[in-house]
C-alpha atoms as a PDB file:
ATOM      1  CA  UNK A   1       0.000   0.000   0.000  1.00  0.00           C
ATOM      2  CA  UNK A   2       1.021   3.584  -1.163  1.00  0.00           C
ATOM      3  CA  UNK A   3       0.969   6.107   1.940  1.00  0.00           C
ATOM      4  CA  UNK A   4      -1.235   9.138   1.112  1.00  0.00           C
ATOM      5  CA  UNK A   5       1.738  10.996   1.592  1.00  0.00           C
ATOM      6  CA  UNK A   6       4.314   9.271  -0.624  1.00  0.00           C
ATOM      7  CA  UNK A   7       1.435   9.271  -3.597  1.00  0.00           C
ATOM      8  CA  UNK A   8       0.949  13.314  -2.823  1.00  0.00           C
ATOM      9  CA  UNK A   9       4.980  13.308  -3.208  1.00  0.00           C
ATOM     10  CA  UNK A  10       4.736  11.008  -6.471  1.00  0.00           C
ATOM     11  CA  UNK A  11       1.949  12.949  -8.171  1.00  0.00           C
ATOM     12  CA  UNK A  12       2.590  16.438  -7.253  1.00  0.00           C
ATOM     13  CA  UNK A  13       6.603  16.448  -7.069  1.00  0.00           C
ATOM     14  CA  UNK A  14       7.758  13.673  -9.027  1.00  0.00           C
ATOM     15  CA  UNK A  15       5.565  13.764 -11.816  1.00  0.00           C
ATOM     16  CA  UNK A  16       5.908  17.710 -12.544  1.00  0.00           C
ATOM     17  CA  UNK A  17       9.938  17.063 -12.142  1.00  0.00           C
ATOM     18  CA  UNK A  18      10.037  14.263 -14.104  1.00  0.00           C
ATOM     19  CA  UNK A  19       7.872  16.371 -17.011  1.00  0.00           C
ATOM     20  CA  UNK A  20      10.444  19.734 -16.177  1.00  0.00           C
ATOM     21  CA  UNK A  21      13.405  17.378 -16.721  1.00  0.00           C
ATOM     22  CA  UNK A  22      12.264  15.784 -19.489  1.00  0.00           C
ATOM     23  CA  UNK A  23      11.430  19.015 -21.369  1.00  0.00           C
ATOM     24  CA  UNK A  24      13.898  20.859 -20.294  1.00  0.00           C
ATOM     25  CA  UNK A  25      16.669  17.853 -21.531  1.00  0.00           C
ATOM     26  CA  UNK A  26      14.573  17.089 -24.713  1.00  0.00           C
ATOM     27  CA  UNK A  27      14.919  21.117 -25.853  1.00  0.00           C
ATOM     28  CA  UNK A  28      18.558  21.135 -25.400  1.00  0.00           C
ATOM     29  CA  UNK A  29      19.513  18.445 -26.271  1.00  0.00           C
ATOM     30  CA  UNK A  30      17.669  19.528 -30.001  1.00  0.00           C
ATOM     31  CA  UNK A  31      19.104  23.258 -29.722  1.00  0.00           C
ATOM     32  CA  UNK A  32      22.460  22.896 -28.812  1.00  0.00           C
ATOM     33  CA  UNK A  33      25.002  24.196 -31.421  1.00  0.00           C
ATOM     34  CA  UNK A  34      26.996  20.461 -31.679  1.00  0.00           C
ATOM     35  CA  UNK A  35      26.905  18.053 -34.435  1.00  0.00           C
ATOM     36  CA  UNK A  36      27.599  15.584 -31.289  1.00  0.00           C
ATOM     37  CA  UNK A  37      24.985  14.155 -29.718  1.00  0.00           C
ATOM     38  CA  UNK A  38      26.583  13.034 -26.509  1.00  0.00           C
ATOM     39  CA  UNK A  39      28.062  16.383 -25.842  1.00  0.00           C
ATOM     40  CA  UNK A  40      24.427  17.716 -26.144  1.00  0.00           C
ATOM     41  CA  UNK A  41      23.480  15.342 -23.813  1.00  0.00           C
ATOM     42  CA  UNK A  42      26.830  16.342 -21.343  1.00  0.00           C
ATOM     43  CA  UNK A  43      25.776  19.712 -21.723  1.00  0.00           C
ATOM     44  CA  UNK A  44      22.009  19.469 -21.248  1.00  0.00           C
ATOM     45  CA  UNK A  45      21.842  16.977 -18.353  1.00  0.00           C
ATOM     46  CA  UNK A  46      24.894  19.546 -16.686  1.00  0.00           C
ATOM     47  CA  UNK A  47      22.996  22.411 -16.385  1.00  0.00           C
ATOM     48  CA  UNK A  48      19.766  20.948 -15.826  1.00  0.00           C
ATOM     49  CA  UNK A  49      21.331  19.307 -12.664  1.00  0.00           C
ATOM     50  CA  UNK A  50      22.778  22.300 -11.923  1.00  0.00           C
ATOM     51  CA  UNK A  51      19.100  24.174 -12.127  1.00  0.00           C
ATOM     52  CA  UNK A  52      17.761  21.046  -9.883  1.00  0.00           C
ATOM     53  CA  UNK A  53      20.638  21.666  -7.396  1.00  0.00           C
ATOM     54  CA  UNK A  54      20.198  25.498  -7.165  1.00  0.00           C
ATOM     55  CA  UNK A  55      16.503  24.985  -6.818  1.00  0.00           C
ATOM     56  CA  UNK A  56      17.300  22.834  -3.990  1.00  0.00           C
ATOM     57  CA  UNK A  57      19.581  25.250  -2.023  1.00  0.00           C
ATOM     58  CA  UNK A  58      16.897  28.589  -2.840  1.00  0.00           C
ATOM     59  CA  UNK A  59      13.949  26.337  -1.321  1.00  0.00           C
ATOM     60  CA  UNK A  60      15.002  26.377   2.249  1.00  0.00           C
ATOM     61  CA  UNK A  61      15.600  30.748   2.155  1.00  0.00           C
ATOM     62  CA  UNK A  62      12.435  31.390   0.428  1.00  0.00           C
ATOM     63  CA  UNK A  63      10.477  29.465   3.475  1.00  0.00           C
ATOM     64  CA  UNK A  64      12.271  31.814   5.677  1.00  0.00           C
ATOM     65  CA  UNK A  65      11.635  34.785   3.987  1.00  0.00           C
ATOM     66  CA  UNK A  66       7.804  33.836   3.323  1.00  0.00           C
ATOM     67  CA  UNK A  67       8.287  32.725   7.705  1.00  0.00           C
ATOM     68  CA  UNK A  68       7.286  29.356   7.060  1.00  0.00           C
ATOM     69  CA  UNK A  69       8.517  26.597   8.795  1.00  0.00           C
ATOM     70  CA  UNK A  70      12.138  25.242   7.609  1.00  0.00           C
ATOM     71  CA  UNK A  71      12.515  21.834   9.284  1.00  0.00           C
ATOM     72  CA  UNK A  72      14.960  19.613   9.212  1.00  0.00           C
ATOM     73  CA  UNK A  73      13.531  18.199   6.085  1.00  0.00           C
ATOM     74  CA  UNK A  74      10.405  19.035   3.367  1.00  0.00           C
ATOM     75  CA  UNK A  75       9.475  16.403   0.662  1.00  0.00           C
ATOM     76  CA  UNK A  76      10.092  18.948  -1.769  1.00  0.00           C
ATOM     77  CA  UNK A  77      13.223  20.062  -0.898  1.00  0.00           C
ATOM     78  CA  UNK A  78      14.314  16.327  -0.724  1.00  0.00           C
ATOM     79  CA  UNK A  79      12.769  15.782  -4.125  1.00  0.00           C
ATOM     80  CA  UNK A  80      13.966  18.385  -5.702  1.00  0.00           C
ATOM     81  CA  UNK A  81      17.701  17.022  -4.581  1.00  0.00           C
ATOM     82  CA  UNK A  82      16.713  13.220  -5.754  1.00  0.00           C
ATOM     83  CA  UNK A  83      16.379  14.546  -9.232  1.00  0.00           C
ATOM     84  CA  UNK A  84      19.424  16.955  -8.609  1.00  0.00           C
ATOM     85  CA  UNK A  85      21.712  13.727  -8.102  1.00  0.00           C
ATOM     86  CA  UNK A  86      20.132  11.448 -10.963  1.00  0.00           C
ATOM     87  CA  UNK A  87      20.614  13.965 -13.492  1.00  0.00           C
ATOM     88  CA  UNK A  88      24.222  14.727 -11.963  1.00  0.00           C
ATOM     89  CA  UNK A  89      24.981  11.167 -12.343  1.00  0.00           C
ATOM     90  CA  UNK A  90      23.482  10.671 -15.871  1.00  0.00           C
ATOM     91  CA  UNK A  91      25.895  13.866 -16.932  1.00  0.00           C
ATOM     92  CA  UNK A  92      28.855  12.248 -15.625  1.00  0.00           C
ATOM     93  CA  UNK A  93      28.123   8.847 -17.193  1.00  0.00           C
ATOM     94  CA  UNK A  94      27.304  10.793 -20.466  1.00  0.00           C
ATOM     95  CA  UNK A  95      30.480  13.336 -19.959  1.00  0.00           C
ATOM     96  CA  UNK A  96      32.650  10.264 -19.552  1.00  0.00           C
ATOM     97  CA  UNK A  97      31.772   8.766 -22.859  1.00  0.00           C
ATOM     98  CA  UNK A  98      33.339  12.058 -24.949  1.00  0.00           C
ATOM     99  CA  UNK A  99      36.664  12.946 -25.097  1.00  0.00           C
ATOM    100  CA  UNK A 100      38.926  10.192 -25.591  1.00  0.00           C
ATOM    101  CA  UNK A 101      39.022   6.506 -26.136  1.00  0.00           C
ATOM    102  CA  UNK A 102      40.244   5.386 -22.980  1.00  0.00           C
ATOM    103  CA  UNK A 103      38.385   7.365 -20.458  1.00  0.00           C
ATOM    104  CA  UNK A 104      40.663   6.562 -17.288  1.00  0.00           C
ATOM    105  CA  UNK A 105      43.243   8.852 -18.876  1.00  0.00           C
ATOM    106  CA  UNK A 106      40.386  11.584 -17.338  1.00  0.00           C
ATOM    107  CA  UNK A 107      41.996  11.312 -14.034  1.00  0.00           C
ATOM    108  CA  UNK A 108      45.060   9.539 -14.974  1.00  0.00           C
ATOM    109  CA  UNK A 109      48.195  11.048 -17.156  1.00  0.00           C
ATOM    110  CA  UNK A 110      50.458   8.610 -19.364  1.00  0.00           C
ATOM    111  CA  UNK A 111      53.815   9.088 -19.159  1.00  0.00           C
ATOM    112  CA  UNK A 112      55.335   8.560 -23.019  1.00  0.00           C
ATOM    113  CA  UNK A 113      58.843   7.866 -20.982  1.00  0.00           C
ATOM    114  CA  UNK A 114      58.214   4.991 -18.269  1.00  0.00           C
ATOM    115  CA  UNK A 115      53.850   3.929 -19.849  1.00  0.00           C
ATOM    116  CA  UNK A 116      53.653   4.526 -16.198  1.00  0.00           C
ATOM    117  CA  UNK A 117      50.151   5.730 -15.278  1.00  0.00           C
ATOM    118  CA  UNK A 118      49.900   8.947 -12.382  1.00  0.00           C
ATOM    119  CA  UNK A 119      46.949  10.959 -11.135  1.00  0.00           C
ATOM    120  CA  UNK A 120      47.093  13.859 -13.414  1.00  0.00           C
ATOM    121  CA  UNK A 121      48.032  17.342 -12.062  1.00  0.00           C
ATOM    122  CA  UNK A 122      46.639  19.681 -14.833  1.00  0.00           C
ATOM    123  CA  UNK A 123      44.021  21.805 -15.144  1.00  0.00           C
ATOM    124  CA  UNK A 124      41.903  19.020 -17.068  1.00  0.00           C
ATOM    125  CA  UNK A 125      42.636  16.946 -13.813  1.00  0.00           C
ATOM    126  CA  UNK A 126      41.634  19.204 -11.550  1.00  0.00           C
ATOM    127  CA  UNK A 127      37.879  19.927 -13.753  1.00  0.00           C
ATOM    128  CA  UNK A 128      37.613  15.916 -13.471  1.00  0.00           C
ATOM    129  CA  UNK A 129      38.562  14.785 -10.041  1.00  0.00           C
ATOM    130  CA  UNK A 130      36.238  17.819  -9.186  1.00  0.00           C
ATOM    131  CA  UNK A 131      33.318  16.142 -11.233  1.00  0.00           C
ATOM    132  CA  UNK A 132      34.204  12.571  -9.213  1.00  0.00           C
ATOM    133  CA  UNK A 133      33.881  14.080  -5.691  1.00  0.00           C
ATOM    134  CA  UNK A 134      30.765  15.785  -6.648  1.00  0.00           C
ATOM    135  CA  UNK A 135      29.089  12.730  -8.281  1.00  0.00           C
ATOM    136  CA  UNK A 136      30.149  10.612  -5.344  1.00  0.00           C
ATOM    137  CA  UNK A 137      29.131  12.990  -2.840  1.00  0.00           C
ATOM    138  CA  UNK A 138      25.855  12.910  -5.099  1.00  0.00           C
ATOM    139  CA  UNK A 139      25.685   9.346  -4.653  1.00  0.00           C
ATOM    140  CA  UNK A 140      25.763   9.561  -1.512  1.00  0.00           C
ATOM    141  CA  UNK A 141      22.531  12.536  -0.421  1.00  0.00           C
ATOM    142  CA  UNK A 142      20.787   9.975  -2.773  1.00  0.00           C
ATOM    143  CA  UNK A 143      21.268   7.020  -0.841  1.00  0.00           C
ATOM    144  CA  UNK A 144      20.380   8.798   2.545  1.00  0.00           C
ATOM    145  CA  UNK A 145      17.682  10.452   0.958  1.00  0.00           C
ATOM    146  CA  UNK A 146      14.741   8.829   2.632  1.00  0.00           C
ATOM    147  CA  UNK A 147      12.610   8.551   5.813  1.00  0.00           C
ATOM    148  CA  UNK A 148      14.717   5.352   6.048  1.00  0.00           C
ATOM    149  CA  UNK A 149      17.924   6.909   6.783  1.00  0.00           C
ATOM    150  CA  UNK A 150      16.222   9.929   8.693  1.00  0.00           C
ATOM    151  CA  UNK A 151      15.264   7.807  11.771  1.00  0.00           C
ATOM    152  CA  UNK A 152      18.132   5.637  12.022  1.00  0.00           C
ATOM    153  CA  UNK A 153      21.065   8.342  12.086  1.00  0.00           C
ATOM    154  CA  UNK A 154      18.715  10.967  13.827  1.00  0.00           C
ATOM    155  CA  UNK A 155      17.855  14.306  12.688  1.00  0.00           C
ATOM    156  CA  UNK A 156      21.057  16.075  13.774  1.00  0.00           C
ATOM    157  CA  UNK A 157      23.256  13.353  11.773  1.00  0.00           C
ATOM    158  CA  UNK A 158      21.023  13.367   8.903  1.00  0.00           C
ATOM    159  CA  UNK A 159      21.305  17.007   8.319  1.00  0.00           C
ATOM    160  CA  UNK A 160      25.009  16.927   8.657  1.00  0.00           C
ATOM    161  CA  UNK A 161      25.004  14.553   5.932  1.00  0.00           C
ATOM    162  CA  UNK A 162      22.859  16.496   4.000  1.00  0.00           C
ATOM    163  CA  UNK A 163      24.702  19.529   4.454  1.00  0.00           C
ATOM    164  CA  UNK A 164      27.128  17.783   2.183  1.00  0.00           C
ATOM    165  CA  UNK A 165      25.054  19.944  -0.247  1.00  0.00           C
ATOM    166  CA  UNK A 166      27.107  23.087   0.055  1.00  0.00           C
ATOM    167  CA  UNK A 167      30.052  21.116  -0.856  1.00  0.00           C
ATOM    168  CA  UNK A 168      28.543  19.477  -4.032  1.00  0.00           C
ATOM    169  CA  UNK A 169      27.629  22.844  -5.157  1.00  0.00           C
ATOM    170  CA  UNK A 170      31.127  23.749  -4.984  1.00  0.00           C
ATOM    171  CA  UNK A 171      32.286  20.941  -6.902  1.00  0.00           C
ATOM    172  CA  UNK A 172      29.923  21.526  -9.264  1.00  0.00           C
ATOM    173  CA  UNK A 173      30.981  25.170  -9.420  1.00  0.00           C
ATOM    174  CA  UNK A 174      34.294  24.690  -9.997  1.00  0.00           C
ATOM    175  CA  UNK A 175      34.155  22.028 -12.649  1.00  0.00           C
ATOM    176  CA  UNK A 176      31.701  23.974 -14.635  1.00  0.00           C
ATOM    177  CA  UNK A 177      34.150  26.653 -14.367  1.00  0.00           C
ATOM    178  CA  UNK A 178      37.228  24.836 -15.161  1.00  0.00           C
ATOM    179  CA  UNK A 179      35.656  23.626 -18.662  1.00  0.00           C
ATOM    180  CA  UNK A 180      34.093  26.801 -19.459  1.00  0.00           C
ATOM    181  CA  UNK A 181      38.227  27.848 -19.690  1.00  0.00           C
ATOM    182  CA  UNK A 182      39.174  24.708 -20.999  1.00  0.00           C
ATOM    183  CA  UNK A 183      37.204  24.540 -23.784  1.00  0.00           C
ATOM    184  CA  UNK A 184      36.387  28.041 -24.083  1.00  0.00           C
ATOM    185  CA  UNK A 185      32.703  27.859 -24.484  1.00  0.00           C
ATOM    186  CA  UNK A 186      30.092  30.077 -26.056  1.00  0.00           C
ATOM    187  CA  UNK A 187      28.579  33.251 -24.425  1.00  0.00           C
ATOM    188  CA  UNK A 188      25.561  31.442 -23.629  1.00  0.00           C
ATOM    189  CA  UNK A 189      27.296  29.161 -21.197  1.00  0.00           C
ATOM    190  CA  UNK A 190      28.918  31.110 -19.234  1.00  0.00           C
ATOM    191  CA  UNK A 191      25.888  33.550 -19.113  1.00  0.00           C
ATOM    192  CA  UNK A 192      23.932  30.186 -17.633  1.00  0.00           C
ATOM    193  CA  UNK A 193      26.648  28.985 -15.370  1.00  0.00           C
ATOM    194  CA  UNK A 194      26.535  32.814 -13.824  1.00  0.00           C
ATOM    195  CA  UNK A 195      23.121  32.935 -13.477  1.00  0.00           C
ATOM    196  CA  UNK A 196      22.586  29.842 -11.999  1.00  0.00           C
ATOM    197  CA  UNK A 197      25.717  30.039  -9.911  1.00  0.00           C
ATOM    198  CA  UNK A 198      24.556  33.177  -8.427  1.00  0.00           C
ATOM    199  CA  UNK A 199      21.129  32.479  -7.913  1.00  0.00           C
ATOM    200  CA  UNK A 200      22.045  29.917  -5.027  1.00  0.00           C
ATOM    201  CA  UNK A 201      24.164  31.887  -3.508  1.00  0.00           C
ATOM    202  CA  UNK A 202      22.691  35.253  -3.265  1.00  0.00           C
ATOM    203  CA  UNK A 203      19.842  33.103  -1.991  1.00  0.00           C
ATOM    204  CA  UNK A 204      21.532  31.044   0.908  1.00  0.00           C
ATOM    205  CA  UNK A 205      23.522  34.272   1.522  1.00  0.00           C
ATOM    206  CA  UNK A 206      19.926  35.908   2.330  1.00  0.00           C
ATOM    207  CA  UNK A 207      18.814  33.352   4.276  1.00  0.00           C
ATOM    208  CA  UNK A 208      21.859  32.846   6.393  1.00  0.00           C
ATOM    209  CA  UNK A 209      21.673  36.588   7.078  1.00  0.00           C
ATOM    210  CA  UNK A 210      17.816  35.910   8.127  1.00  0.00           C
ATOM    211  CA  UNK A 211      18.668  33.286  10.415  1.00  0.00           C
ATOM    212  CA  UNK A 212      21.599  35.621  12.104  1.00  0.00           C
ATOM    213  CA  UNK A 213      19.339  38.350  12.530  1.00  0.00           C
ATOM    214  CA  UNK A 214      16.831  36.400  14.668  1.00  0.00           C
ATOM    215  CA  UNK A 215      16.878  37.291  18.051  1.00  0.00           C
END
């Protein structure tokens, strides 16, 4: 039997989300100036995820500014995320497939001397290893993403874990940015990226500055 709550959270979160997502991938992934289909698929799964993960870090200041009630957790908020981290992982399953045959050379360097692989220590290392932390961190907020979880690590070790958010946003941040100078992207990227970027945080910065001014 389906709880009256979880089929409120399937009909009215999931199902809008899963229609938003779908659109939303579906239009870029037809618009985007590449003859390539996978990178239009990299590109449109990135910065939907990255929409879906801003979206999830504005919901908790705009309850305090409208003085509603910001619990610990809100179905939407944690829905919102669950679709943040699927799309994040489908980009980095899609992103792997694109730039060279052997994809381990991504976070590993060759050397032509010794054919001794080494973690690489470039600038394209640094834009992937920050892409594996944030997928794996990902991973993780979707695994304890449940009621499940919630009860059996308590509330104030649930939201620790789930404050993990702030650093996937980071990580997100900074590999965006690293490939927007790597492969010196369009306008219209870097016009997203910024407006996206800065959406979240002028957001959290307002509500942190909410919270602090409470007596």
């Amino acid at each position: 039997m389906i709880s009256v709550r979880l089929k409120r959270r399937l009909v009215e979160h999931h199902f809008v989300l899963a229609v938003i997502v779908a659109a939303s991938l579906a239009l870029g992934v037809e618009f985007l100036p590449s003859p390539n289909p996978l990178f239009r698929w990299s590109m449109a799964t990135a910065y939907v995820g990255l929409a879906l993960l801003g979206a999830s870090l504005i919901i908790g200041p705009l309850n305090l500014l409208n003085r509603r009630r910001n619990p610990v957790s809100t179905d939407l908020r944690r829905d919102v995320g669950i679709w943040a981290g699927v799309v994040s992982c489908v980009h980095f399953v899609v992103g792997w497939q694109i730039h060279m045959k052997h994809r381990y050379l991504y976070f590993l360097s060759e050397s032509e001397a010794t054919r001794q692989l080494r973690p690489r220590t470039d600038f394209f290392g640094f834009a992937n290893d920050t892409g594996l932390a944030a997928v794996l961190i990902a991973l993780l907020l979707l695994v304890l993403s449940n009621d499940y979880y919630l009860r059996k690590l308590g509330s104030a070790r649930w939201k620790w874990f789930q404050q993990w958010n702030y650093a996937l946003f980071v990580l997100v941040l900074a590999h965006g940015i690293a490939y927007q100078i790597i492969e010196k992207r369009a306008a219209g990227f870097v016009v997203a990226l910024t407006i996206l970027s800065v959406s979240a945080i002028v957001a959290q910065t307002v509500g942190y500055l909410k919270v602090r001014a409470r007596p």
